[in-house]
Every structure is written in C-alpha cells, then in structure tokens.
N, C-alpha and C. Protein backbone atom coordinates (compact mmCIF):
# COMPACT_ATOMS: atom_id res chain seq x y z
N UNK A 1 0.83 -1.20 0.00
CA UNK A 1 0.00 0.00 0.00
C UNK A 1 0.87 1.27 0.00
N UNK A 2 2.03 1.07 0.51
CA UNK A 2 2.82 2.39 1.03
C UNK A 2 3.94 2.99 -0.18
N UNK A 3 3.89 1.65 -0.62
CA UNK A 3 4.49 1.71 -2.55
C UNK A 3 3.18 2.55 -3.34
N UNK A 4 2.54 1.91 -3.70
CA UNK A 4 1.72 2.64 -4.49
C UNK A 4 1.08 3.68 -3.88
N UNK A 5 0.88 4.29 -2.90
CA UNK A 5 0.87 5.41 -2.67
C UNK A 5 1.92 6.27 -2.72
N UNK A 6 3.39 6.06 -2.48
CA UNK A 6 4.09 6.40 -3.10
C UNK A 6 4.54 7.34 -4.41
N UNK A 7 4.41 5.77 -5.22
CA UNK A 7 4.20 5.99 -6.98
C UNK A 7 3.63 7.14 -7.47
N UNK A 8 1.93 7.01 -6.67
CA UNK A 8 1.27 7.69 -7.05
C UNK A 8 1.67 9.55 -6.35
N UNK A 9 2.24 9.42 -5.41
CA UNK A 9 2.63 10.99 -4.89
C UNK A 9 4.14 11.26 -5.92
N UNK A 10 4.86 10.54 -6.05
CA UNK A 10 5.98 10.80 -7.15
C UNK A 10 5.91 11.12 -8.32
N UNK A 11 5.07 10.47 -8.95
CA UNK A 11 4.86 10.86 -10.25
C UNK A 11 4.45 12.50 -10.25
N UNK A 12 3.51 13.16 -9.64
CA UNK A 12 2.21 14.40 -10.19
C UNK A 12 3.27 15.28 -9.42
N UNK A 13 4.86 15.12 -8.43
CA UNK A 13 6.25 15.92 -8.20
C UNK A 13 6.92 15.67 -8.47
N UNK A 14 7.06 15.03 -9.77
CA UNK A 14 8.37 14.94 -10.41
C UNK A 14 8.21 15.80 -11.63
N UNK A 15 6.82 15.82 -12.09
CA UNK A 15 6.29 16.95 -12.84
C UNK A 15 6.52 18.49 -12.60
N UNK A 16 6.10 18.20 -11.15
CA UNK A 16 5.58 19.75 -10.66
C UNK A 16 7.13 20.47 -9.87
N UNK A 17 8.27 19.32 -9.63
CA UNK A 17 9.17 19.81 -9.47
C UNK A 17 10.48 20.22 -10.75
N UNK A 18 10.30 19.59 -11.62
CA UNK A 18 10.36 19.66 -13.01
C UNK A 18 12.00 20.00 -13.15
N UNK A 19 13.06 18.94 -12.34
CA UNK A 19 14.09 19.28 -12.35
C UNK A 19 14.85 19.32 -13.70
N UNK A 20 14.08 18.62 -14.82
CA UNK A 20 15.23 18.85 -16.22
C UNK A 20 14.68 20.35 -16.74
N UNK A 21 13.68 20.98 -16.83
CA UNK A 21 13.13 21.97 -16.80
C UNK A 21 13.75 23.33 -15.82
N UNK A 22 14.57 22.80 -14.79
CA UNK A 22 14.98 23.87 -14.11
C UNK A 22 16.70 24.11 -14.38
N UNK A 23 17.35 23.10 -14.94
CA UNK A 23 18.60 22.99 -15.68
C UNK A 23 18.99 24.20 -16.56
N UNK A 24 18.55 24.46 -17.35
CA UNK A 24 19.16 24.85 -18.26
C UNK A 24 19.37 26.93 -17.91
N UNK A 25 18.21 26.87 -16.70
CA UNK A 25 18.33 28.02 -15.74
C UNK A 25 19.07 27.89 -14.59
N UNK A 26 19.11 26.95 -14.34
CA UNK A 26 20.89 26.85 -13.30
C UNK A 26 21.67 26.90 -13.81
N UNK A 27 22.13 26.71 -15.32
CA UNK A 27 23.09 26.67 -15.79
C UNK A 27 23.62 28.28 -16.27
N UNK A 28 22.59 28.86 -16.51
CA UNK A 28 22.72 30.35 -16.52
C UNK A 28 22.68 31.08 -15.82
N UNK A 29 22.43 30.92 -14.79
CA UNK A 29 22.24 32.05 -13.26
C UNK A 29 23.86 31.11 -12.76
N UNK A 30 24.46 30.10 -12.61
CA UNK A 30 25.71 29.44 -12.55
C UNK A 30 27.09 29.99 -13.65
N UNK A 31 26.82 29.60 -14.48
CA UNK A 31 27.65 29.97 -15.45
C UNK A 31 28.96 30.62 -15.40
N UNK A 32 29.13 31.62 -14.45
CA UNK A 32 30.37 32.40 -13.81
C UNK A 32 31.17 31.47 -13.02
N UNK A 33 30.66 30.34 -12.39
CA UNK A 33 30.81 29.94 -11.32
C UNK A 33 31.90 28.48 -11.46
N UNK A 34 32.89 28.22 -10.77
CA UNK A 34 33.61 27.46 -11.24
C UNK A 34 33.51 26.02 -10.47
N UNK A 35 33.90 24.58 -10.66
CA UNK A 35 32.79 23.45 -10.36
C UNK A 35 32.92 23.00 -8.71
N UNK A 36 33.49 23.65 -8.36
CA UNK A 36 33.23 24.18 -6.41
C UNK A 36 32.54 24.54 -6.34
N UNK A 37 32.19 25.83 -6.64
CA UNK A 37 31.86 26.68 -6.00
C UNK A 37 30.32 26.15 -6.52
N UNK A 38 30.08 25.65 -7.57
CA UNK A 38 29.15 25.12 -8.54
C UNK A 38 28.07 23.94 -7.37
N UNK A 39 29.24 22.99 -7.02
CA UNK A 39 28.80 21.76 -6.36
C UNK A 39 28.02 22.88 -4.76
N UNK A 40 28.73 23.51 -4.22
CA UNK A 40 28.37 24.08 -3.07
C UNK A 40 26.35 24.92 -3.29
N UNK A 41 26.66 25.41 -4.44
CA UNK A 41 25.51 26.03 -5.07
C UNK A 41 24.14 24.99 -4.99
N UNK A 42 24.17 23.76 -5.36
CA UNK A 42 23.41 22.47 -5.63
C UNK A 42 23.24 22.11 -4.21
N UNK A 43 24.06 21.73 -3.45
CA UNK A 43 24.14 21.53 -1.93
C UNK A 43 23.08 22.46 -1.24
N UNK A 44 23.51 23.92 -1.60
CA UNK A 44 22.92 24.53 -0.89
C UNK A 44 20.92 24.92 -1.71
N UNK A 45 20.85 24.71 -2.60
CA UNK A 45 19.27 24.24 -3.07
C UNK A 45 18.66 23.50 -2.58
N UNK A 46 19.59 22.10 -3.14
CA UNK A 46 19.10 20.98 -2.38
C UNK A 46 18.56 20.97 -1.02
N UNK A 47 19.64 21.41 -0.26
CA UNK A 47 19.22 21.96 1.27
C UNK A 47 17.75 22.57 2.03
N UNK A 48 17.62 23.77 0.86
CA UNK A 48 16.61 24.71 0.69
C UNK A 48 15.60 23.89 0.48
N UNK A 49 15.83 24.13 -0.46
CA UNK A 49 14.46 22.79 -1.16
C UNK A 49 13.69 21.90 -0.39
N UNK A 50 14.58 21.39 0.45
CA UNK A 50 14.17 20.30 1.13
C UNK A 50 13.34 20.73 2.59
N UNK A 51 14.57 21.60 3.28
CA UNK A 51 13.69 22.38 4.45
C UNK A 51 12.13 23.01 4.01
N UNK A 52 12.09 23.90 2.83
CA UNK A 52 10.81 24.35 2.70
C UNK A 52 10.01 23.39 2.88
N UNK A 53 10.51 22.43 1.92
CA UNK A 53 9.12 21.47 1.13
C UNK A 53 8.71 20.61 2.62
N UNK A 54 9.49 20.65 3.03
CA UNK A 54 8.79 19.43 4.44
C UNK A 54 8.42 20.56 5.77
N UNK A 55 8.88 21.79 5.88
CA UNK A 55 8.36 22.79 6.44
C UNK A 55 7.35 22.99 6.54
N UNK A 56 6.85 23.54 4.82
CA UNK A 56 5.38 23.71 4.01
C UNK A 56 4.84 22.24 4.15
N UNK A 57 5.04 21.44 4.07
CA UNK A 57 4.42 20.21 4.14
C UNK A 57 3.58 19.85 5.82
N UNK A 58 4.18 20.49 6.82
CA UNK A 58 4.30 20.21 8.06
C UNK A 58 2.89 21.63 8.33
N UNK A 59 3.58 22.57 8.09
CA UNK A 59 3.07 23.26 8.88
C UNK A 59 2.66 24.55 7.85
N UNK A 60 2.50 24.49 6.22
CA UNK A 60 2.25 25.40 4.96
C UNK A 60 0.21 25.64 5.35
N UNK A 61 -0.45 25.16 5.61
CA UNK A 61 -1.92 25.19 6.15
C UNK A 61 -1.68 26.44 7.18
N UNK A 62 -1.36 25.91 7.91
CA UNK A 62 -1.37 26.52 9.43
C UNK A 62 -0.92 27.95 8.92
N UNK A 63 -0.05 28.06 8.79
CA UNK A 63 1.06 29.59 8.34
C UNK A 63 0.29 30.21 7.69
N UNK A 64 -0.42 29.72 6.44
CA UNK A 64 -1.16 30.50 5.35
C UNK A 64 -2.35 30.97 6.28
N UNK A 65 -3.24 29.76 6.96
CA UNK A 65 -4.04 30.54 7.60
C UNK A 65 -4.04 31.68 8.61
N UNK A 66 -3.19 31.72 9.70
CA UNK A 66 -2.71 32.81 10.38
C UNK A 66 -2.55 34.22 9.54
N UNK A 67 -1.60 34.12 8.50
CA UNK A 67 -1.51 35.25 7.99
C UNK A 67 -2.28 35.93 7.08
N UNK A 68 -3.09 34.74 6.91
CA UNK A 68 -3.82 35.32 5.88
C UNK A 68 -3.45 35.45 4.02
N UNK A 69 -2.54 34.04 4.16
CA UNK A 69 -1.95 34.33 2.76
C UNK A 69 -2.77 33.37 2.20
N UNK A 70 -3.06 33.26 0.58
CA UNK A 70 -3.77 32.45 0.09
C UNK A 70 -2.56 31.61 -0.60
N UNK A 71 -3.08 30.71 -1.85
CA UNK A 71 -1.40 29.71 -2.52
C UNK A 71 -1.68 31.00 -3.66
N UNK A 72 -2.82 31.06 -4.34
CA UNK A 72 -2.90 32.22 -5.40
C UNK A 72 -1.39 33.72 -4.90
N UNK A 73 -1.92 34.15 -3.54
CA UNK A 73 -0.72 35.43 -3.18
C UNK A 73 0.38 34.66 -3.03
N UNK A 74 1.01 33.55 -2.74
CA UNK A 74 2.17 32.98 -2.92
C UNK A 74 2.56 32.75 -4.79
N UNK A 75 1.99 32.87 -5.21
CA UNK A 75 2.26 32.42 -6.75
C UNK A 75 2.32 33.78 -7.14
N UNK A 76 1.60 34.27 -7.09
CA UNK A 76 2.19 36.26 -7.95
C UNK A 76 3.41 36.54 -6.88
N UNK A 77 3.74 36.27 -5.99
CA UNK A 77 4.96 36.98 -5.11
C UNK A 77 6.16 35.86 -5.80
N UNK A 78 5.87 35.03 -5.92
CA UNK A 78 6.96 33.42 -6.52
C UNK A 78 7.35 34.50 -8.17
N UNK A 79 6.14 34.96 -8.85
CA UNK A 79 6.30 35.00 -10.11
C UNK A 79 7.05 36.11 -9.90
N UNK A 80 7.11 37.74 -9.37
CA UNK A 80 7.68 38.49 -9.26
C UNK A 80 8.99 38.48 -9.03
N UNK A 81 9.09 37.87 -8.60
CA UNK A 81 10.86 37.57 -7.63
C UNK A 81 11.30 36.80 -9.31
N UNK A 82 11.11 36.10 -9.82
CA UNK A 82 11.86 35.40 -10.97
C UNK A 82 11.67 36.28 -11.41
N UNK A 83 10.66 37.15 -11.98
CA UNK A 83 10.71 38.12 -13.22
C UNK A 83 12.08 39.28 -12.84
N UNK A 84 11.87 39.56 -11.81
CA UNK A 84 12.65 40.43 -11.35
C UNK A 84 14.63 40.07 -11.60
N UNK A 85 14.89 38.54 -11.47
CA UNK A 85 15.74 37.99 -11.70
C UNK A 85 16.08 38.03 -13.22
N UNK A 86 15.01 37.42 -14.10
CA UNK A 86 14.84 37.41 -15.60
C UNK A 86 14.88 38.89 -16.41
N UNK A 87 14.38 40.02 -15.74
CA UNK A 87 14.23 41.21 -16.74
C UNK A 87 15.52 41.98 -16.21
N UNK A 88 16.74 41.58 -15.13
CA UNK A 88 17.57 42.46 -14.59
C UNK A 88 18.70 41.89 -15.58
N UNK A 89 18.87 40.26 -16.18
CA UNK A 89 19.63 39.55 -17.01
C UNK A 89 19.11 40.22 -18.54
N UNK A 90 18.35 39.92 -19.06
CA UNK A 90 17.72 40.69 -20.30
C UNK A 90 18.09 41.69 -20.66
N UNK A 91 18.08 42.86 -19.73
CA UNK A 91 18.40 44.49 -20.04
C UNK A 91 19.54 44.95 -19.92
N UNK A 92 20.12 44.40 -18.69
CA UNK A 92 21.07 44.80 -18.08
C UNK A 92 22.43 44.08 -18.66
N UNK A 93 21.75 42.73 -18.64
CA UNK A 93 23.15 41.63 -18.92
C UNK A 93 23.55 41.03 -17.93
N UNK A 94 23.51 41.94 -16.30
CA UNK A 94 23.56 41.33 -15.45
C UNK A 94 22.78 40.92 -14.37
N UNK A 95 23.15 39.33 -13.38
CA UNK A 95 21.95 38.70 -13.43
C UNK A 95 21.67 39.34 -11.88
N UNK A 96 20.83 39.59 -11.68
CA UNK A 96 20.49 39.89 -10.30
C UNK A 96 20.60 38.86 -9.21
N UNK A 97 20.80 37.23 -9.22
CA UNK A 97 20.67 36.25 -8.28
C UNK A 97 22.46 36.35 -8.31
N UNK A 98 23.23 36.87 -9.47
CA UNK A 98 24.71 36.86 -9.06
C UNK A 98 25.11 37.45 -7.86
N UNK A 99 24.62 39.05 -7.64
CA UNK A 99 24.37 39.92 -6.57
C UNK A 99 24.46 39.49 -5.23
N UNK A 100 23.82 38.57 -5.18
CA UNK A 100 23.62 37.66 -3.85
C UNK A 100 24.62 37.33 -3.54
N UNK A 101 25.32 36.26 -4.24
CA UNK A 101 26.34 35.72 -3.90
C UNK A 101 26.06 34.37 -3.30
N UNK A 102 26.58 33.91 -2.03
CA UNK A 102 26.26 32.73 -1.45
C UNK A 102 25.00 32.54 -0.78
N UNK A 103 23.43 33.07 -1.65
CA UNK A 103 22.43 33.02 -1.18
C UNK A 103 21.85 32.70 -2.00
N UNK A 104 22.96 32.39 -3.84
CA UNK A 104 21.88 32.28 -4.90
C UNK A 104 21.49 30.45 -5.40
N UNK A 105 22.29 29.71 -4.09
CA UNK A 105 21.07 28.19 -3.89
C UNK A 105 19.94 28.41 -3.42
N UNK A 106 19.99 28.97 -2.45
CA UNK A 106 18.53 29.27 -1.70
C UNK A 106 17.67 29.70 -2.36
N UNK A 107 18.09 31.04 -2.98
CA UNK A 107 16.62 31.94 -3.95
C UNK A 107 17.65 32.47 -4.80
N UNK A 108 17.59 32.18 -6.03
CA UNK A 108 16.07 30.98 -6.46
C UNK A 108 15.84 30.23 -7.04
N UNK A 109 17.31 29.42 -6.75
CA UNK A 109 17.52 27.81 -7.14
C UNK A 109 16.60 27.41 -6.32
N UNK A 110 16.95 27.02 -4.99
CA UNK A 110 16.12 26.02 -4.20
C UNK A 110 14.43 26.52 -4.24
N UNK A 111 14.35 28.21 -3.73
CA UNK A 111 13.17 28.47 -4.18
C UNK A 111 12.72 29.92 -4.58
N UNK A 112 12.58 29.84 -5.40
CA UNK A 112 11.05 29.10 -6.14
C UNK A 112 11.36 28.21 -7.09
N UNK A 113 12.57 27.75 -7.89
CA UNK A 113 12.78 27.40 -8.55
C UNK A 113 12.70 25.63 -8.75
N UNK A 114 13.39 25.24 -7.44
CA UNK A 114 13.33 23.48 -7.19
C UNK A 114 11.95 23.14 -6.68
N UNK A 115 12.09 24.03 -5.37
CA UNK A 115 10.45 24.01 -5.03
C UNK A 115 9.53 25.26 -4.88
N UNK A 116 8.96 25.26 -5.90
CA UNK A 116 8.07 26.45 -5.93
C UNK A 116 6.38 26.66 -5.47
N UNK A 117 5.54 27.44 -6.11
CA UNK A 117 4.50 27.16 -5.83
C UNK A 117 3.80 25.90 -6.59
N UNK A 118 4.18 25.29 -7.35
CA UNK A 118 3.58 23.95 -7.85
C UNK A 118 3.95 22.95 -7.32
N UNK A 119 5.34 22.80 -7.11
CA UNK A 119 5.59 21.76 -5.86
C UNK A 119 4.77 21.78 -4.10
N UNK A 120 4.87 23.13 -4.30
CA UNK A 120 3.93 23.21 -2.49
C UNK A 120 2.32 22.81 -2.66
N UNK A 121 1.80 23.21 -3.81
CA UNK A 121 0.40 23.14 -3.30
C UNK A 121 0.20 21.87 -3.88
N UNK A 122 0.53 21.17 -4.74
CA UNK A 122 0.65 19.52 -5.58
C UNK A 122 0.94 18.78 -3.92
N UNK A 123 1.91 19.54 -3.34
CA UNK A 123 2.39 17.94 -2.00
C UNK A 123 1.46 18.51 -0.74
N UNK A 124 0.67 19.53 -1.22
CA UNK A 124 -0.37 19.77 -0.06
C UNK A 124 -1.78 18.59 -0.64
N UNK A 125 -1.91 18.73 -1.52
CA UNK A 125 -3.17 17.86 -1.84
C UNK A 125 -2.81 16.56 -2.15
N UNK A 126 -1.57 16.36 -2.16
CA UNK A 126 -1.01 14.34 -2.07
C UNK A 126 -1.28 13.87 -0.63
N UNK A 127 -1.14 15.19 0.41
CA UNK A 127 -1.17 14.82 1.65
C UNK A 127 -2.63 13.97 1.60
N UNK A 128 -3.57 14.56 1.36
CA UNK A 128 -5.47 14.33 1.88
C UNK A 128 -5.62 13.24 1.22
N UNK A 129 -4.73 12.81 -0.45
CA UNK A 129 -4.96 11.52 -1.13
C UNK A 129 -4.28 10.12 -0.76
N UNK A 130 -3.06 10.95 -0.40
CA UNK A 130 -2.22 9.16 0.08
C UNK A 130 -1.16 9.36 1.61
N UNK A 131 -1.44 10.25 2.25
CA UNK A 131 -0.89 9.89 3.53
C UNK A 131 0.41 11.11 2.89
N UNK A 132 0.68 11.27 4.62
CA UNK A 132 1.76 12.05 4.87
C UNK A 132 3.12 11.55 4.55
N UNK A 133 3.22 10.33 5.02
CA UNK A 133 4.48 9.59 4.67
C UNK A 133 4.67 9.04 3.31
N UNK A 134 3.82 8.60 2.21
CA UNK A 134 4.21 8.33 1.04
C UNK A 134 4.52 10.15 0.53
N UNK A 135 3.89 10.69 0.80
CA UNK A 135 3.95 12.20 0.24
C UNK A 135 5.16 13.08 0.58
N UNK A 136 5.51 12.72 1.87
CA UNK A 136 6.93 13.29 2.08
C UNK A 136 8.10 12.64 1.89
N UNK A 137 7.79 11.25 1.53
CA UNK A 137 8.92 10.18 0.81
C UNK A 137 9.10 10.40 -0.25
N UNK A 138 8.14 10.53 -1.39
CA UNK A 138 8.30 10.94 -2.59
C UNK A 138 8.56 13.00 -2.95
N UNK A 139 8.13 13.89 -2.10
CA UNK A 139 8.85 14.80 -2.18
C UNK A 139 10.46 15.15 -1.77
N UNK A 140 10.92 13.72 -0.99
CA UNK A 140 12.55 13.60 -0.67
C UNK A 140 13.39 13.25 -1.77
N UNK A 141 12.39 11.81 -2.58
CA UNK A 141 12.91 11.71 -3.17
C UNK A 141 12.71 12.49 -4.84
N UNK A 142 12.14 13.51 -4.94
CA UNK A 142 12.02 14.44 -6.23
C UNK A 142 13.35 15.14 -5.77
N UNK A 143 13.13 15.99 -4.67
CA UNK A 143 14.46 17.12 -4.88
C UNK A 143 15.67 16.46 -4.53
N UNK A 144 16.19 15.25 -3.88
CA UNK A 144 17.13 14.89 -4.28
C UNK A 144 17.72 14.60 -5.46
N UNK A 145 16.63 14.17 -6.34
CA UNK A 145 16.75 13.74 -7.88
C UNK A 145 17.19 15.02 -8.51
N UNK A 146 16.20 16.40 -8.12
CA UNK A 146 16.70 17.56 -8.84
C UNK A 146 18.18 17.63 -8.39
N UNK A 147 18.49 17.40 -7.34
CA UNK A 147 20.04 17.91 -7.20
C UNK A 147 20.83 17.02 -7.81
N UNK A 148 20.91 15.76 -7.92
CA UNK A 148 21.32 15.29 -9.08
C UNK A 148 22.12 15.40 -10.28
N UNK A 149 20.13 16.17 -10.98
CA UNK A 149 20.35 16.93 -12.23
C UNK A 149 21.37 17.85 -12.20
N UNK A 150 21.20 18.60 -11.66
CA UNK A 150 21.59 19.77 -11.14
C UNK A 150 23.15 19.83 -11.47
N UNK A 151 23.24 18.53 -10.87
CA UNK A 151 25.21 18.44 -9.83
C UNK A 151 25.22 17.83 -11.98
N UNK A 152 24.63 17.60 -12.43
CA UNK A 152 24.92 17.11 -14.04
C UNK A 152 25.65 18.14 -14.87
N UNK A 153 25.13 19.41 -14.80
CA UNK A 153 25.21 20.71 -15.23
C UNK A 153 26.37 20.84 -15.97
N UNK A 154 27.40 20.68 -14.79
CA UNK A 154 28.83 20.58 -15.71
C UNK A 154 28.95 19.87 -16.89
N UNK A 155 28.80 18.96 -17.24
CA UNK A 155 28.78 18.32 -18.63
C UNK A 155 28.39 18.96 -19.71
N UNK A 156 27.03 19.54 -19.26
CA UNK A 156 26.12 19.98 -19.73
C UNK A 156 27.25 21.69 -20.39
N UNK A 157 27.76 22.27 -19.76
CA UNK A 157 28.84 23.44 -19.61
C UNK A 157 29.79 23.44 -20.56
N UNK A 158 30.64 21.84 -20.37
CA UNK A 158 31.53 21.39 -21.52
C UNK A 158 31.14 21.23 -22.05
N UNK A 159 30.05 20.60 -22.55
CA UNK A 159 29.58 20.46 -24.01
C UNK A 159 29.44 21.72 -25.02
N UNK A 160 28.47 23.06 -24.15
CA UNK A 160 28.40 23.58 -24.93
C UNK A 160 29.28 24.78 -24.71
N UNK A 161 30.31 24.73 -24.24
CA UNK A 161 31.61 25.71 -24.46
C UNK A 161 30.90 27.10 -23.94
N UNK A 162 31.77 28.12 -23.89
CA UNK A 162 31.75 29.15 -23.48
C UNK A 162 30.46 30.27 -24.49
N UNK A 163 30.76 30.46 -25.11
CA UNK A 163 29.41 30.54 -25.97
C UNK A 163 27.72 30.18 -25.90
N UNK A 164 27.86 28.73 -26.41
CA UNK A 164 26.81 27.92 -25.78
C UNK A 164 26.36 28.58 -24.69
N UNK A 165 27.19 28.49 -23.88
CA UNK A 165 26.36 28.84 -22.13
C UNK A 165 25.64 30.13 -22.06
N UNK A 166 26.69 30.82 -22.81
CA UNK A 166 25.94 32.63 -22.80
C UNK A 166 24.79 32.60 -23.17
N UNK A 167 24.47 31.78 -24.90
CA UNK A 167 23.16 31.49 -25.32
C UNK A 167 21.63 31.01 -24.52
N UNK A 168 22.61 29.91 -23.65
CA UNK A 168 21.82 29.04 -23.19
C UNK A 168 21.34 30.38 -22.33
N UNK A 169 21.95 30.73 -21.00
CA UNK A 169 21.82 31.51 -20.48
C UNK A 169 20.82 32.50 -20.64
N UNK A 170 20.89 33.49 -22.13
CA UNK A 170 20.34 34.25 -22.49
C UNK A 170 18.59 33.53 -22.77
N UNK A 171 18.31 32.32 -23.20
CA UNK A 171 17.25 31.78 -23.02
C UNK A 171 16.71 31.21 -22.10
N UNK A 172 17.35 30.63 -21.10
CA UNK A 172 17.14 30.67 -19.71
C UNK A 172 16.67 31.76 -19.26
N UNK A 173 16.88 32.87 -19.18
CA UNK A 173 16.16 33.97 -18.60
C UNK A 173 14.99 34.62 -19.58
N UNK A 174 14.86 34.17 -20.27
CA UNK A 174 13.79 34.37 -21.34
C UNK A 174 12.37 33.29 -20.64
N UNK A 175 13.05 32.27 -20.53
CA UNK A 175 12.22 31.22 -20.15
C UNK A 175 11.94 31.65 -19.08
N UNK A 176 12.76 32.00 -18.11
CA UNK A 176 12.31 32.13 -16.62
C UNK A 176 11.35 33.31 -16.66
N UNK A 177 11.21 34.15 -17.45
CA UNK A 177 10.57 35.52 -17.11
C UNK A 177 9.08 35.05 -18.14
N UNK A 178 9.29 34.24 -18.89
CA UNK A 178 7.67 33.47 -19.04
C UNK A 178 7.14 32.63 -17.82
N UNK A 179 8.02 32.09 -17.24
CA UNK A 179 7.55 30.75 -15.77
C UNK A 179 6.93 31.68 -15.06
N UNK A 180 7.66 32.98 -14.68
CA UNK A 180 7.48 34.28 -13.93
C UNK A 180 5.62 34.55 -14.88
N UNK A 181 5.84 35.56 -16.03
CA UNK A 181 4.32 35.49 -15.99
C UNK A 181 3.07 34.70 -16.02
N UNK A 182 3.41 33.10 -16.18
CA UNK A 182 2.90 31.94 -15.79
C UNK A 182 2.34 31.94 -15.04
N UNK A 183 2.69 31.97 -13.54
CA UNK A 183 2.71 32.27 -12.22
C UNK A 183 1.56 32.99 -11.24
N UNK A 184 2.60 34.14 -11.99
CA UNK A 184 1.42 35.52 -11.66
C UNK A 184 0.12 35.24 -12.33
N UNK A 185 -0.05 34.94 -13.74
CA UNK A 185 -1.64 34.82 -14.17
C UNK A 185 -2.21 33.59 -13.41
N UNK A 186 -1.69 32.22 -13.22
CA UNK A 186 -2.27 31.38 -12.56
C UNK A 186 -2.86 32.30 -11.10
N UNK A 187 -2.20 32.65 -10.71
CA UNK A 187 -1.74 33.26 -9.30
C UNK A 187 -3.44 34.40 -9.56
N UNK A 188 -3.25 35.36 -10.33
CA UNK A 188 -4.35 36.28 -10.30
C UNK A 188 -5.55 35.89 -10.87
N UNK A 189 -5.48 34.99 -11.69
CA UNK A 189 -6.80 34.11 -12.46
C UNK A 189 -7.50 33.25 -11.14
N UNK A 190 -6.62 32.44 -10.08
CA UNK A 190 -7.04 32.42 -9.24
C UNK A 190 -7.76 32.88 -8.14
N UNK A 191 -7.33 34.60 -8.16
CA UNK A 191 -7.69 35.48 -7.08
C UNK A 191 -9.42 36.06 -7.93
N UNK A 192 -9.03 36.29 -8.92
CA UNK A 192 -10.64 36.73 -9.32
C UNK A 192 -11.55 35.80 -9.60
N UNK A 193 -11.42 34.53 -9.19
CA UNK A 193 -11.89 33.53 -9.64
C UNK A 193 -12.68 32.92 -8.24
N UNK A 194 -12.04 33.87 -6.88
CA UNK A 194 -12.37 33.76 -5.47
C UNK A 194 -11.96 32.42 -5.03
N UNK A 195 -10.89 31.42 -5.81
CA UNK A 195 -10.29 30.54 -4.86
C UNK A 195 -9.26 30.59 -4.17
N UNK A 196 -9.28 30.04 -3.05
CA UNK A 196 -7.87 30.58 -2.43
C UNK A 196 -7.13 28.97 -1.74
C-alpha cells in the first residue's frame, strides 16, 4: 500500500518539481561559477528545497491561515521575484541572483525554482490523497533527484563551451521571465476567480 501510494505521490512531483526543466536556468544564473563553487551552489538548493518542502508540508496550512496568505498570493509573489531575476539579465546583462552571492542556492535555485508554488500546493493535496508519509517520501525523493540533475550541469557546460552557455543563459532567462508570468496569471486568475 505504502508503494503505491508512493508511486502515485511521485509521479504528479516529479512533474511539478520539473528538475530537467529547471537545468538549463541553473546553468545560466551558474555559469560564472567554477565546479566548487558550482557543487556548493546544488548543496545549498538541495538543502533549501528540502527544508521548505517538508516545512510547508508540516506546517504550509497553518502559516497561510494565520496570515492570511492564500497559494494564489504565494504564486504572484513566486512570479515576481523570478521576473525580477529574468528582466535584470535581459536588459542589463547582469543577473540579479549573481548579486547575492552565497544566497543564490537558496533563492532561487532552491526556491522558487526546485520548489516552488507547484511543488507546495501539488504535496499539499497528495497529503489528503495518500498519507503524509508516502507524500513526504516521494517529495525527498524528487528534490534529491533535482540535485542530481543539477550536480549534471557541468557536462552539460563542456559540451556547450563558453558561448553555448551565454546562449543558453540568455534563453534561460527568457524562459524564466515566461515561468514568472505563468505564475502571476495562474496566481491572479485564481484570485478573481475567489479561490484561495
């Protein structure tokens, strides 16, 4: 029983955590970064990632209700923060999560990016279908998998040479600043729609 409930919580976050999907934007918000400092970066997502998601998993109900946040106002605040990342790379050239420095696993690799608002509210409603423990087994084992990917990157680097990466890069933040208005419209289509 504890398998296929499982299965069934892994599959609908491996989607919603969408670690080959978040690659090719680590690889561009990374890119400067040399394969230390690289591996430390993944570590520290992974990390992230993981505290939220079983945080939010634990105690994401409770918090929202107190404050009064809905998942809709978590998804336009998720989408802003990437756009904000995506349109500072675009214009500028330079990336705003570089800025950070040793904070850019956390946000917004780990989050919003590993685990965002589709990973939180997907492992909030696995909870009510298959138990807490297949649901937080299979959200351990998604973002470990993303870090993985992740720790892959380098290959991914050599292959496509110094160039390549800029490209990649430059569409990576293209992409991210669509995920970004993604987000927000889910996020506000929700709010006028009065679900919360």
């Amino acid at each position: 029983m504890f398998l296929r409930d499982f299965v069934l919580s892994f599959v609908p976050l491996f989607f919603a955590v969408d670690a080959v999907g978040v690659l090719p934007i680590f690889v561009g918000l990374t890119e400067d970064l040399d394969a230390r400092a690289r591996r430390k970066v993944v570590v520290q997502s992974t990390l992230t990632a993981l505290g939220v998601a079983v945080g939010f998993l634990a105690f994401g109900k409770t918090v929202f209700s107190l404050l009064g946040i809905t998942v809709p106002d978590f998804m336009v605040a998720g989408g802003l923060l990437l756009m904000l990342i995506a349109v500072s790379d675009l214009i500028t050239g330079q990336k705003l999560a570089r800025k950070v420095g040793d904070t850019i696993g956390a946000v917004p690799i780990g989050m919003p990016l590993v685990v965002g608002p589709a990973t939180l509210t997907t492992s909030l409603m696995l909870v009510d279908a298959h138990g807490w423990a297949a649901t937080l087994a299979a959200l351990v084992a998604n973002i470990v998998l993303a870090g993985g990917v992740l720790l892959s990157s380098q290959l991914l680097t050599r292959l496509l040479g110094p160039a390549g990466s800029r490209v990649v890069s430059k569409v990576a933040s293209l992409i991210l600043a669509a995920i970004a208005v993604m987000m927000m419209r889910k996020g506000l289509t929700l709010m006028i729609a009065g679900k919360t």
